[in-house]
C-alpha atoms as a PDB file:
ATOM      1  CA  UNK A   1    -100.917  68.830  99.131  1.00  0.00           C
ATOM      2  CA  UNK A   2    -102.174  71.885 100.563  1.00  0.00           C
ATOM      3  CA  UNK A   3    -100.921  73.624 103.843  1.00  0.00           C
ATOM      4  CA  UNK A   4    -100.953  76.849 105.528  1.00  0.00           C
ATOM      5  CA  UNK A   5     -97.310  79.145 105.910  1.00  0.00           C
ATOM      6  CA  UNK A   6     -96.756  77.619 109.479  1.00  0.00           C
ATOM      7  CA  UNK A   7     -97.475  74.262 108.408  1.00  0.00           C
ATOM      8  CA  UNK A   8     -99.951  73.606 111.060  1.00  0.00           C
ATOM      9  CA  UNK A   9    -102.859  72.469 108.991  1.00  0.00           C
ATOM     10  CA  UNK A  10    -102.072  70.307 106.132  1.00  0.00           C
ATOM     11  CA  UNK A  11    -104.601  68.402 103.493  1.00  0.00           C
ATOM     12  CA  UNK A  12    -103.548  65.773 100.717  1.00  0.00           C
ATOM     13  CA  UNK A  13    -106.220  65.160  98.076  1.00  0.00           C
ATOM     14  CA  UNK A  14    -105.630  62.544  95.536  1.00  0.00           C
ATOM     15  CA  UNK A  15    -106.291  62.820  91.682  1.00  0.00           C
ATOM     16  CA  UNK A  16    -106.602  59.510  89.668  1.00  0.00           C
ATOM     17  CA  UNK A  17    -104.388  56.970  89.539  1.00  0.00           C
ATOM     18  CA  UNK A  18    -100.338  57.878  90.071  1.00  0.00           C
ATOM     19  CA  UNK A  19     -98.495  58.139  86.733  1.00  0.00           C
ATOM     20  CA  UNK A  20     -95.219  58.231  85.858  1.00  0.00           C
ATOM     21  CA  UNK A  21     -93.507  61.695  84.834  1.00  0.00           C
ATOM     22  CA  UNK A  22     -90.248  61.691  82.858  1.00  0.00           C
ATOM     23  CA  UNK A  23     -88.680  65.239  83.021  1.00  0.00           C
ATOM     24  CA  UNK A  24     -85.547  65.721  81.271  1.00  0.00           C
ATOM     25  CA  UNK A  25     -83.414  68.174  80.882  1.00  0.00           C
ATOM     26  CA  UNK A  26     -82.936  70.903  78.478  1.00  0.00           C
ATOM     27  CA  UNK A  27     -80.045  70.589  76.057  1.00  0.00           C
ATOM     28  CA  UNK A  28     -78.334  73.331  74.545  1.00  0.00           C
ATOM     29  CA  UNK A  29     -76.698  72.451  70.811  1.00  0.00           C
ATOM     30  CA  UNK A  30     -73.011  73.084  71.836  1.00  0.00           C
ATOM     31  CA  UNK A  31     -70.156  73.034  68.660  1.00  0.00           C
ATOM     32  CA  UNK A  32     -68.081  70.218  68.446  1.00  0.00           C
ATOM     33  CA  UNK A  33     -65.951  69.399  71.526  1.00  0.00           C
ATOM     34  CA  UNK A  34     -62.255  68.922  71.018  1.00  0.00           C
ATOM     35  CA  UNK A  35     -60.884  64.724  70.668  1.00  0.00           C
ATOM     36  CA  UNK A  36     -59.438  64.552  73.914  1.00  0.00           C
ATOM     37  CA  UNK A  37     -55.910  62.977  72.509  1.00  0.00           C
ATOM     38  CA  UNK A  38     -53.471  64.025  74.873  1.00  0.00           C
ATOM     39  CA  UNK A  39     -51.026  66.669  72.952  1.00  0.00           C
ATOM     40  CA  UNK A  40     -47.515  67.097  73.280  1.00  0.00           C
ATOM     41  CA  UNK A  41     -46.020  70.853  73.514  1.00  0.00           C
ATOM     42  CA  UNK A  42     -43.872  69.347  70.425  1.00  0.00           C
ATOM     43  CA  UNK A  43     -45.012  66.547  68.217  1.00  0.00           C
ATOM     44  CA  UNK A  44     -47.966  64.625  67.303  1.00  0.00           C
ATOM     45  CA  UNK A  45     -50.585  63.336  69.358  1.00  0.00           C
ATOM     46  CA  UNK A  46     -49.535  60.606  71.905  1.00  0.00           C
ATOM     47  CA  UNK A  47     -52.738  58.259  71.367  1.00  0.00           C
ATOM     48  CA  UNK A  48     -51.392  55.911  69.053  1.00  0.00           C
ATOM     49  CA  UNK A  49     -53.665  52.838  69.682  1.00  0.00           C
ATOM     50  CA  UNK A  50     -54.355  51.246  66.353  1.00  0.00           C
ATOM     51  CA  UNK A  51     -57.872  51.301  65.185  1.00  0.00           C
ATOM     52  CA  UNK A  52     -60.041  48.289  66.789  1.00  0.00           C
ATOM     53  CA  UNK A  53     -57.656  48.073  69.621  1.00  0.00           C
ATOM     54  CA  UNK A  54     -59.695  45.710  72.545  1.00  0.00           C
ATOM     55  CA  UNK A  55     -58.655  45.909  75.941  1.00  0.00           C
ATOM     56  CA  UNK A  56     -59.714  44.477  78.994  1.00  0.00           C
ATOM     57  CA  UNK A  57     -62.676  46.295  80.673  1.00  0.00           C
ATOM     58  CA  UNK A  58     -63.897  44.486  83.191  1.00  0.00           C
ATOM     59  CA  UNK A  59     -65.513  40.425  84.191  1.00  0.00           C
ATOM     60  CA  UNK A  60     -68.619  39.501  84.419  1.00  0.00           C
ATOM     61  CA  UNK A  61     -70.289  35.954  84.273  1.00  0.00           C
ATOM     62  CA  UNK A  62     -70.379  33.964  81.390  1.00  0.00           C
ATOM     63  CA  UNK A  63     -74.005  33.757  79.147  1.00  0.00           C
ATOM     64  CA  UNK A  64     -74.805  31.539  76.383  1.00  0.00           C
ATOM     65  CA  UNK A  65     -73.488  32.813  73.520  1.00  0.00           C
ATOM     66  CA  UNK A  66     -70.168  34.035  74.492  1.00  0.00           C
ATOM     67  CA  UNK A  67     -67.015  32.814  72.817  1.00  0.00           C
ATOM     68  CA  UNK A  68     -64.697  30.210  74.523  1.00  0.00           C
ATOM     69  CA  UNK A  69     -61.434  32.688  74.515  1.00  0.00           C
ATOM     70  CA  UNK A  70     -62.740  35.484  76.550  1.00  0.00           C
ATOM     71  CA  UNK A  71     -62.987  33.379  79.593  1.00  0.00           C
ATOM     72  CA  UNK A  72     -60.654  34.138  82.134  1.00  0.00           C
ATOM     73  CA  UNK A  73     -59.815  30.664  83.394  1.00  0.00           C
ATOM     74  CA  UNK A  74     -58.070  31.534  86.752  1.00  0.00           C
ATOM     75  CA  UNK A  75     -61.192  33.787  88.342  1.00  0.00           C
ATOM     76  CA  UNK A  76     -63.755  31.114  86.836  1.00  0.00           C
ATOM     77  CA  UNK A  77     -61.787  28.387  88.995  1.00  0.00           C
ATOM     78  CA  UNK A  78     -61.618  30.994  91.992  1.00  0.00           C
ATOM     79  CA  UNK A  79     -65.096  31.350  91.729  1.00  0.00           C
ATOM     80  CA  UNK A  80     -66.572  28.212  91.314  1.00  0.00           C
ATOM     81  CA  UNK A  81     -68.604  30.081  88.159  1.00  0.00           C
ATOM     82  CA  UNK A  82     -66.828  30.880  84.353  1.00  0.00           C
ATOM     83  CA  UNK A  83     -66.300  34.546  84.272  1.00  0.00           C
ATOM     84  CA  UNK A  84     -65.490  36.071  80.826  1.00  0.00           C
ATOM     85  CA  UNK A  85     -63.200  39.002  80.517  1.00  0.00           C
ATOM     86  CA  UNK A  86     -65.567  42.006  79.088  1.00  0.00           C
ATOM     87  CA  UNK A  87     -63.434  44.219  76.238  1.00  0.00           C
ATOM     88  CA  UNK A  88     -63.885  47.674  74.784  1.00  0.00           C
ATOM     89  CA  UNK A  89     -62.791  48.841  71.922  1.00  0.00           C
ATOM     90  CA  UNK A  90     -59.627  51.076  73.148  1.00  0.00           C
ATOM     91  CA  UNK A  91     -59.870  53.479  69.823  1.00  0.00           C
ATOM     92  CA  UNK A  92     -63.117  54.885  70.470  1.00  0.00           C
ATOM     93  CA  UNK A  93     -63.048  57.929  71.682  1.00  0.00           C
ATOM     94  CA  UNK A  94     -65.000  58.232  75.457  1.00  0.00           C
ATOM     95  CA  UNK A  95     -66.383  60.977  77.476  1.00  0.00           C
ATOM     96  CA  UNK A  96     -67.308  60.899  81.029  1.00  0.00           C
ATOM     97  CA  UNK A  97     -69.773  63.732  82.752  1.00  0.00           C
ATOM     98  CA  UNK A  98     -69.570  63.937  86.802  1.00  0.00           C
ATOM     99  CA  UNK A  99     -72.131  66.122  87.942  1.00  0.00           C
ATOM    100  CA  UNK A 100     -72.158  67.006  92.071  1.00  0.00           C
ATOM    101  CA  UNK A 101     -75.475  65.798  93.012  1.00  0.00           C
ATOM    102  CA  UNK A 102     -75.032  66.357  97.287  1.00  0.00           C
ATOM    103  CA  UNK A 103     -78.215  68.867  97.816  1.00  0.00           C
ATOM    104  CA  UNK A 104     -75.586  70.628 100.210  1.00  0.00           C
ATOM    105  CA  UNK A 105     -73.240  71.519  97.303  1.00  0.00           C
ATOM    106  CA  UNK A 106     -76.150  73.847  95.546  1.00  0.00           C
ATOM    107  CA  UNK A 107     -77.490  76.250  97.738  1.00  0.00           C
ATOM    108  CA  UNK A 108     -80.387  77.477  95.394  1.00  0.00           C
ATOM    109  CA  UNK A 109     -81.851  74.884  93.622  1.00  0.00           C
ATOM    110  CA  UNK A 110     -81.768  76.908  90.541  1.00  0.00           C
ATOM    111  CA  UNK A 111     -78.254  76.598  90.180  1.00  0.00           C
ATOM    112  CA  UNK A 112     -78.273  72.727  90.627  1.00  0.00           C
ATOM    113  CA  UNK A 113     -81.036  72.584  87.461  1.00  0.00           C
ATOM    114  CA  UNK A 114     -78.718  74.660  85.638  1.00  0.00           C
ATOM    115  CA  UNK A 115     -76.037  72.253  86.273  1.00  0.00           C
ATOM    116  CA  UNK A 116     -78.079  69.634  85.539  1.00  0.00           C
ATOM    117  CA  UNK A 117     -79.068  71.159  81.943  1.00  0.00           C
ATOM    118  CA  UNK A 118     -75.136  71.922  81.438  1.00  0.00           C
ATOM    119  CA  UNK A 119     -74.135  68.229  81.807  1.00  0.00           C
ATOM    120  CA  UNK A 120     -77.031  66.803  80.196  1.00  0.00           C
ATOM    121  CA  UNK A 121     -75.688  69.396  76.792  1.00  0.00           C
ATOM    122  CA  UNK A 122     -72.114  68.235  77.400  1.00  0.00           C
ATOM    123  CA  UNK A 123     -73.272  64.563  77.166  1.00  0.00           C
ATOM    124  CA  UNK A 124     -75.806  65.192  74.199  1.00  0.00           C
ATOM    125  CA  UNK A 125     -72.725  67.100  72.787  1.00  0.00           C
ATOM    126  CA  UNK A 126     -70.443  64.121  72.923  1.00  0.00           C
ATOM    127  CA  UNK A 127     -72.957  61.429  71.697  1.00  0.00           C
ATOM    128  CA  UNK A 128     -73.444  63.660  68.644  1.00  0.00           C
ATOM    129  CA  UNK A 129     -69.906  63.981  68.078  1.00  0.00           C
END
């Protein structure tokens, strides 16, 4: 797309087919982020889920496959549909990265990409971990 500084004129010319462009961000190696157990001021760590722990996540509709005791009976009748109770594994440790993504919160745009790389080395950070 080409147009003059007043945008008065304006041409589009098309090169080849349209492709698909994956950018991603850059990642900075960062050093190993801290657990995230919650510490007292005096004593030991107050996570004390044993290891393997599975709690209720969320429910979502049952699939072939899926075993018998993790449906939840009283939403399946509800529903008309079996729903199955979806568990995670409560000892594993989990991060979550918000980012602000509202053009209006990042004046320059530089700053936003610089956000963007941040989060994107706090995530790679945890994964690693």
């Amino acid at each position: 797309v080409r147009a003059d500084p007043l945008r008065l004129a304006r041409r589009v010319r098309e090169y080849g087919e349209p492709r698909v462009l994956l950018v991603r961000p850059r990642t900075v190696p960062l050093p190993v982020l801290p657990s995230g157990r919650a510490h007292h001021l005096e004593g030991p760590t107050s996570d004390r889920s044993p290891a393997g722990t599975a709690t209720f996540h969320a429910l979502r509709e049952y699939v072939v496959g899926d075993e018998m005791r993790h449906i939840h009976w009283k939403s399946s009748a509800r529903t008309g549909t079996l729903m199955v109770r979806r568990l995670v594994d409560a000892s594993l440790p989990t991060t979550t990265v918000v980012l602000e993504a509202r053009a209006e919160s990042w004046p320059e745009a530089d700053d936003f990409e610089l956000a963007v790389d941040a989060a994107a080395s706090v995530a790679a950070g945890a994964a690693s971990a």
